[in-house]
N, C-alpha and C. Protein backbone atom coordinates (compact mmCIF):
# COMPACT_ATOMS: atom_id res chain seq x y z
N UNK A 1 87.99 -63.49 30.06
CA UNK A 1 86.73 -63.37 29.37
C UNK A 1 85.61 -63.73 30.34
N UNK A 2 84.32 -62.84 30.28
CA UNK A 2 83.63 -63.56 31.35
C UNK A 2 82.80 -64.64 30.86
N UNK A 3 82.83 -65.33 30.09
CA UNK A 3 82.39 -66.93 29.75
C UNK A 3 81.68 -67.37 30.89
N UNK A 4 82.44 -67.07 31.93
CA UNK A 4 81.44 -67.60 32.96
C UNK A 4 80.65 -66.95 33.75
N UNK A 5 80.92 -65.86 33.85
CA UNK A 5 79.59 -64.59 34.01
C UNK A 5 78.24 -64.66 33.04
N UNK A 6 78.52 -64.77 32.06
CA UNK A 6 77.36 -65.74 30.78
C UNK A 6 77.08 -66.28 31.32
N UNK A 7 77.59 -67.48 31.52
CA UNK A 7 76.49 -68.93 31.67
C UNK A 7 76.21 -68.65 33.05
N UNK A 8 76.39 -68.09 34.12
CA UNK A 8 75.63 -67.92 34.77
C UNK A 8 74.21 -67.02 35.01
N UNK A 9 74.83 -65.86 34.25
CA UNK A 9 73.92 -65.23 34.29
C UNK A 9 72.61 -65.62 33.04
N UNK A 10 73.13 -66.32 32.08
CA UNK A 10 72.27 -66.59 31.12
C UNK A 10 71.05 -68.10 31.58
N UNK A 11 72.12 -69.08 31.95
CA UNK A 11 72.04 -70.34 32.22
C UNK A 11 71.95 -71.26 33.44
N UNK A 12 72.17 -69.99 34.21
CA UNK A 12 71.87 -70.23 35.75
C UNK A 12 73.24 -71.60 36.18
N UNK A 13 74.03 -71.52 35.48
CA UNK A 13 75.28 -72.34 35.87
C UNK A 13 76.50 -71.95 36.15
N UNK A 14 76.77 -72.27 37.64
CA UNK A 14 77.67 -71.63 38.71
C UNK A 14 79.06 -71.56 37.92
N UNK A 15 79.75 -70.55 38.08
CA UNK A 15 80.86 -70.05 37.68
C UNK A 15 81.90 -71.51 37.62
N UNK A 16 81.98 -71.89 39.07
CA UNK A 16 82.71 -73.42 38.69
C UNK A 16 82.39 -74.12 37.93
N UNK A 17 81.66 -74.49 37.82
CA UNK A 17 81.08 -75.62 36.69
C UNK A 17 81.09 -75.22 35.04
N UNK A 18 81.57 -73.84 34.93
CA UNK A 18 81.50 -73.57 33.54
C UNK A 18 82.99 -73.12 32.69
N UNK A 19 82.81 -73.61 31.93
CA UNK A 19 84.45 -73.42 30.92
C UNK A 19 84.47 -72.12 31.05
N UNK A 20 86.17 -71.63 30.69
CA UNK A 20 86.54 -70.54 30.76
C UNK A 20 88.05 -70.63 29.83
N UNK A 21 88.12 -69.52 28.88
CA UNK A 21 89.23 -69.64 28.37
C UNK A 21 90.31 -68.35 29.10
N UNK A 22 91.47 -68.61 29.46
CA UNK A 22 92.88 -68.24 29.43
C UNK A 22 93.55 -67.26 29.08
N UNK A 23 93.88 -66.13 28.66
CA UNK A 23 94.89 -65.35 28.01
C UNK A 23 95.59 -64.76 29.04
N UNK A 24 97.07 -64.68 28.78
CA UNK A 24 97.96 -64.13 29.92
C UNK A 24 97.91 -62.60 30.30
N UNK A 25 97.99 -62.33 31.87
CA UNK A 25 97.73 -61.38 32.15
C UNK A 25 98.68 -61.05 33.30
N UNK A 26 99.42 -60.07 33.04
CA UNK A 26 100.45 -59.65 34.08
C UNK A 26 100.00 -59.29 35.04
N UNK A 27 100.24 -59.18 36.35
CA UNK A 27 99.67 -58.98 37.68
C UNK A 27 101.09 -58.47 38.63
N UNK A 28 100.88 -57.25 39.41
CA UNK A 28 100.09 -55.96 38.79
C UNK A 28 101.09 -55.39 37.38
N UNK A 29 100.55 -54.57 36.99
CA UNK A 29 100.89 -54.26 35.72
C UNK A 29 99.90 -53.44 34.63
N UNK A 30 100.18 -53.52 33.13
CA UNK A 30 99.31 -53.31 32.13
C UNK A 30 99.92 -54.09 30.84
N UNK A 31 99.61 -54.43 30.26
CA UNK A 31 99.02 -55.36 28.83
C UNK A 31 99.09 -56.62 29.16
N UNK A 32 99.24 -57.66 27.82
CA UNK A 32 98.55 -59.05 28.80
C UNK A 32 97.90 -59.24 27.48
N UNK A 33 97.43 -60.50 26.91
CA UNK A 33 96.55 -60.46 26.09
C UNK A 33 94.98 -60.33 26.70
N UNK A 34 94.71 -61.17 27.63
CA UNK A 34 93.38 -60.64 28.48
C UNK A 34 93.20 -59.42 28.41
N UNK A 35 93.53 -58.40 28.64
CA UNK A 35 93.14 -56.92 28.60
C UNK A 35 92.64 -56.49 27.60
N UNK A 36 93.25 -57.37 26.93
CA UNK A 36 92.85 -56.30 25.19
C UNK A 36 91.62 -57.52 24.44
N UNK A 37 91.00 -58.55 25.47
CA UNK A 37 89.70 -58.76 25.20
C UNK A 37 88.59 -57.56 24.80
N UNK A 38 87.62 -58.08 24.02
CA UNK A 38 86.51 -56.74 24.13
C UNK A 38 85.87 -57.10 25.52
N UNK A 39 85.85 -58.63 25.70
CA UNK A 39 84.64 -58.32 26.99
C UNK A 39 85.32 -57.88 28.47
N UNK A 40 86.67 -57.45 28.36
CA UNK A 40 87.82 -57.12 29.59
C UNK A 40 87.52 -56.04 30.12
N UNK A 41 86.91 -56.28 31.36
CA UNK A 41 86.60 -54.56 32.23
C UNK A 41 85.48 -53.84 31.56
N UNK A 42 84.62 -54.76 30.62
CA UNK A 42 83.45 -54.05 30.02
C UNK A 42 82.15 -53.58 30.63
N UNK A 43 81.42 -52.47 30.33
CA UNK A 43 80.07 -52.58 31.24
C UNK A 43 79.68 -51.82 30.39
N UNK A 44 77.90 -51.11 30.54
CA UNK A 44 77.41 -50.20 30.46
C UNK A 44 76.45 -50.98 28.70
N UNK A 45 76.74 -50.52 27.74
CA UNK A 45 75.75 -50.55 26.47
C UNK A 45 77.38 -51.97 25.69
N UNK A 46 78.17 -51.76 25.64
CA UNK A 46 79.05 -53.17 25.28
C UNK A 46 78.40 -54.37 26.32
N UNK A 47 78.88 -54.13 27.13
CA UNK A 47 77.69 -55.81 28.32
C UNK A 47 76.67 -56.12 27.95
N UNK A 48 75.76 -54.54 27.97
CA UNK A 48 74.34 -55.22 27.38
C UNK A 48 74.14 -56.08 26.04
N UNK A 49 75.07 -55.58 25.01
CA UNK A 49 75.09 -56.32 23.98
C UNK A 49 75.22 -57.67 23.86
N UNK A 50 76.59 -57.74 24.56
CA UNK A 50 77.32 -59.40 25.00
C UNK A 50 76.23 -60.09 25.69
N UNK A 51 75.76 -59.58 26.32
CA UNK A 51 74.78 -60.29 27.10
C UNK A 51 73.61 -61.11 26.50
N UNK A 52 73.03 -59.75 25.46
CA UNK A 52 71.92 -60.16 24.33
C UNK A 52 72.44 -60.87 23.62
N UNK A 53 73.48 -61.38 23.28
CA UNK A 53 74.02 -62.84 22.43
C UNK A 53 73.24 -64.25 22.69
N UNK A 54 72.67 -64.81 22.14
CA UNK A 54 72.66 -66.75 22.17
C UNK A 54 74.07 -66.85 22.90
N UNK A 55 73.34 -68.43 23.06
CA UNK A 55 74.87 -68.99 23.89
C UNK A 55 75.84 -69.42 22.91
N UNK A 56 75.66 -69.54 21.41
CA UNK A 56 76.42 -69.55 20.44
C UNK A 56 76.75 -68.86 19.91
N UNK A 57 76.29 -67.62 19.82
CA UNK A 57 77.12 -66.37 19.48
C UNK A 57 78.00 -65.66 20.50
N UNK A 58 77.28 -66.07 21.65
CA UNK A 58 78.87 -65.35 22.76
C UNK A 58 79.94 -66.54 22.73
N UNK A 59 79.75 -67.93 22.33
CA UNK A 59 81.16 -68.20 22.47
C UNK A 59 81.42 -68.57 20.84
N UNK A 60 80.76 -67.70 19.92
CA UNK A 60 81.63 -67.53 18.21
C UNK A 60 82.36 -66.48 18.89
N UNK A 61 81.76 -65.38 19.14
CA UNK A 61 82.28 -63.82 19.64
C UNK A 61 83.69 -64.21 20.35
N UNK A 62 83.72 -65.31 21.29
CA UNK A 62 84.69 -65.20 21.79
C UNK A 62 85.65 -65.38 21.24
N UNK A 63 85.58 -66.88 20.46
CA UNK A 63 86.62 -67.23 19.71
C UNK A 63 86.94 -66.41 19.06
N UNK A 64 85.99 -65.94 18.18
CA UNK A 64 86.73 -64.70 16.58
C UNK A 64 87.63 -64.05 17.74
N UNK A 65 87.33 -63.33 19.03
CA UNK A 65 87.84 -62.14 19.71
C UNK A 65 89.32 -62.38 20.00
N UNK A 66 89.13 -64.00 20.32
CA UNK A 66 90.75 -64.78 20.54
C UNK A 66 91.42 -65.23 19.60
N UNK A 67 91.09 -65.03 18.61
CA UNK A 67 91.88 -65.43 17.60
C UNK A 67 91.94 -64.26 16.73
N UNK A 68 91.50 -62.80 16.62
CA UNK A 68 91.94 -61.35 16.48
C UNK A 68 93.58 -61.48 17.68
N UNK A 69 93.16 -61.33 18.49
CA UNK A 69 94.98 -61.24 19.79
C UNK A 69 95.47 -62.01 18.94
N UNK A 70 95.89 -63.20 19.10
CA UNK A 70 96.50 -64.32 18.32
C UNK A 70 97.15 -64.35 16.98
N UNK A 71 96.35 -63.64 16.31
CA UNK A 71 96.52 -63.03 14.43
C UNK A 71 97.47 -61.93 15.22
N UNK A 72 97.12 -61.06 15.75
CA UNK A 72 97.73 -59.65 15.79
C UNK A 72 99.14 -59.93 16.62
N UNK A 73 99.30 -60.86 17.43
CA UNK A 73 100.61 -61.24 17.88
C UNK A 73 101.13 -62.13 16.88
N UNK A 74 101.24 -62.50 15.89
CA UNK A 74 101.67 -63.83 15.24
C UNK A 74 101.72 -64.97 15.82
N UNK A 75 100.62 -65.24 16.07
CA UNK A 75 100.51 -66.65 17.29
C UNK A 75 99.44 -67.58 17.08
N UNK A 76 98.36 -67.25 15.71
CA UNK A 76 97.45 -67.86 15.37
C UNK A 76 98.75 -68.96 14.49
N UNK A 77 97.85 -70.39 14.59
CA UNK A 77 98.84 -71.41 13.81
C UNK A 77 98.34 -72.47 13.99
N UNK A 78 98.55 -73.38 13.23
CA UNK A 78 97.84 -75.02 13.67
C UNK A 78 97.10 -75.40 14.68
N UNK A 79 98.70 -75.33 15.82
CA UNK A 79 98.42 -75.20 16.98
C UNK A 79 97.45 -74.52 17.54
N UNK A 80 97.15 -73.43 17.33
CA UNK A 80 96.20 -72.22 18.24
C UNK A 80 94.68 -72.36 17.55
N UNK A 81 94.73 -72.77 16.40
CA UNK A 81 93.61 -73.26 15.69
C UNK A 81 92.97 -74.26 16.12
N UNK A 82 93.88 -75.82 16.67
CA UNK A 82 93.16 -76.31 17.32
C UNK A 82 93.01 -76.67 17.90
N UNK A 83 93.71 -76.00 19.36
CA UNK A 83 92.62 -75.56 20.44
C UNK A 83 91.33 -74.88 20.75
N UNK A 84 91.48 -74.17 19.95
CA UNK A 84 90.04 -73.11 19.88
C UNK A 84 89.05 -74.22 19.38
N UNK A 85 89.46 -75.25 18.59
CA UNK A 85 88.33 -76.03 18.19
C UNK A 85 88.02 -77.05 19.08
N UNK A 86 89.21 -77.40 19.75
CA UNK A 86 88.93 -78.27 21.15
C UNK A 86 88.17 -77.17 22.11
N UNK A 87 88.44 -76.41 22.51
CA UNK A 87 87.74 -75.78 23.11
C UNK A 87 86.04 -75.38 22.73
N UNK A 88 85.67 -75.43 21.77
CA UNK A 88 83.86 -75.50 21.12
C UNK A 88 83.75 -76.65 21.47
N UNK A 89 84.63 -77.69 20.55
CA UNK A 89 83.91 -78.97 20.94
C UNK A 89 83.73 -79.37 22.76
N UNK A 90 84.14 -78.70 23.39
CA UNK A 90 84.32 -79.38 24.56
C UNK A 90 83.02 -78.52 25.18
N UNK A 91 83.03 -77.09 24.86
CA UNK A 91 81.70 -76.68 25.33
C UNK A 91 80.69 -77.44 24.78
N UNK A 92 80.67 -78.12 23.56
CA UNK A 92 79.25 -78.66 23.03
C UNK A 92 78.91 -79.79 23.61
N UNK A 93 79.96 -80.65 24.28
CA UNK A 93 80.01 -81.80 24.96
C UNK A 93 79.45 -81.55 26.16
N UNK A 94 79.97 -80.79 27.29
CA UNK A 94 79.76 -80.15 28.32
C UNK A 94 78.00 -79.69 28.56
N UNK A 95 77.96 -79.12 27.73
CA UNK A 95 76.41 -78.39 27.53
C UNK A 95 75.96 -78.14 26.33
N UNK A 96 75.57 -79.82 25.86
CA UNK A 96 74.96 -80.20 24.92
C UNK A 96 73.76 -79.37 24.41
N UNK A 97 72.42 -78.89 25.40
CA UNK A 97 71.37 -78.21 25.13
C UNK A 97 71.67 -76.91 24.80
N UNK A 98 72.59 -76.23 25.77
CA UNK A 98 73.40 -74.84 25.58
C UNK A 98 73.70 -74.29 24.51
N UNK A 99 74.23 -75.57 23.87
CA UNK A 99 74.91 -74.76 22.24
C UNK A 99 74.36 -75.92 20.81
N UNK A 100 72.80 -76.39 20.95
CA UNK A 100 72.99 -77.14 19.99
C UNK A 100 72.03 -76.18 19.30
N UNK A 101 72.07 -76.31 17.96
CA UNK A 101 71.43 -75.76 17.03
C UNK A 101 70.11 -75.67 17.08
């Protein structure tokens, strides 16, 4: 996901310094859950959109997007639930101004 193509490009904060979530991706190959992100290999009028997001709606977008794969593999579950919530909370911690209301 480019999570961190966002915050840089939105927030001016270097790719290292910014969270990034995970999905497995075969190398070389094809499928993977990464691939079948919406924001995976995206450009053109989809980017521009993603782009025009708040910094809280590109990472709702993300989550709903990761937890669509997750539902559709049977893999959403307690577990996968809350991580995704560790994962917000940790962006809100991280970059408090970024995502506060």
């Amino acid at each position: 996901m480019p999570a961190n193509q966002f915050m840089k490009s939105k927030n001016n904060i270097k790719m290292r310094q910014s969270l990034a979530m995970n999905l497995e991706q075969y190398s070389p190959g094809v499928g993977g859950r990464h691939r079948r992100t919406f924001t995976y290999g995206f450009g053109g009028n989809r980017k521009n959109l993603y782009m025009a997001l708040s910094n809280r709606d590109a990472l709702a977008f993300d989550i709903w997007d990761t937890r669509r794969i997750l539902i559709e593999d049977g893999l959403y579950n307690k577990e996968t639930r809350k991580i995704l919530r560790e994962y917000i909370e940790m962006s809100k911690n991280v970059f408090p101004d970024i995502f506060k209301k």
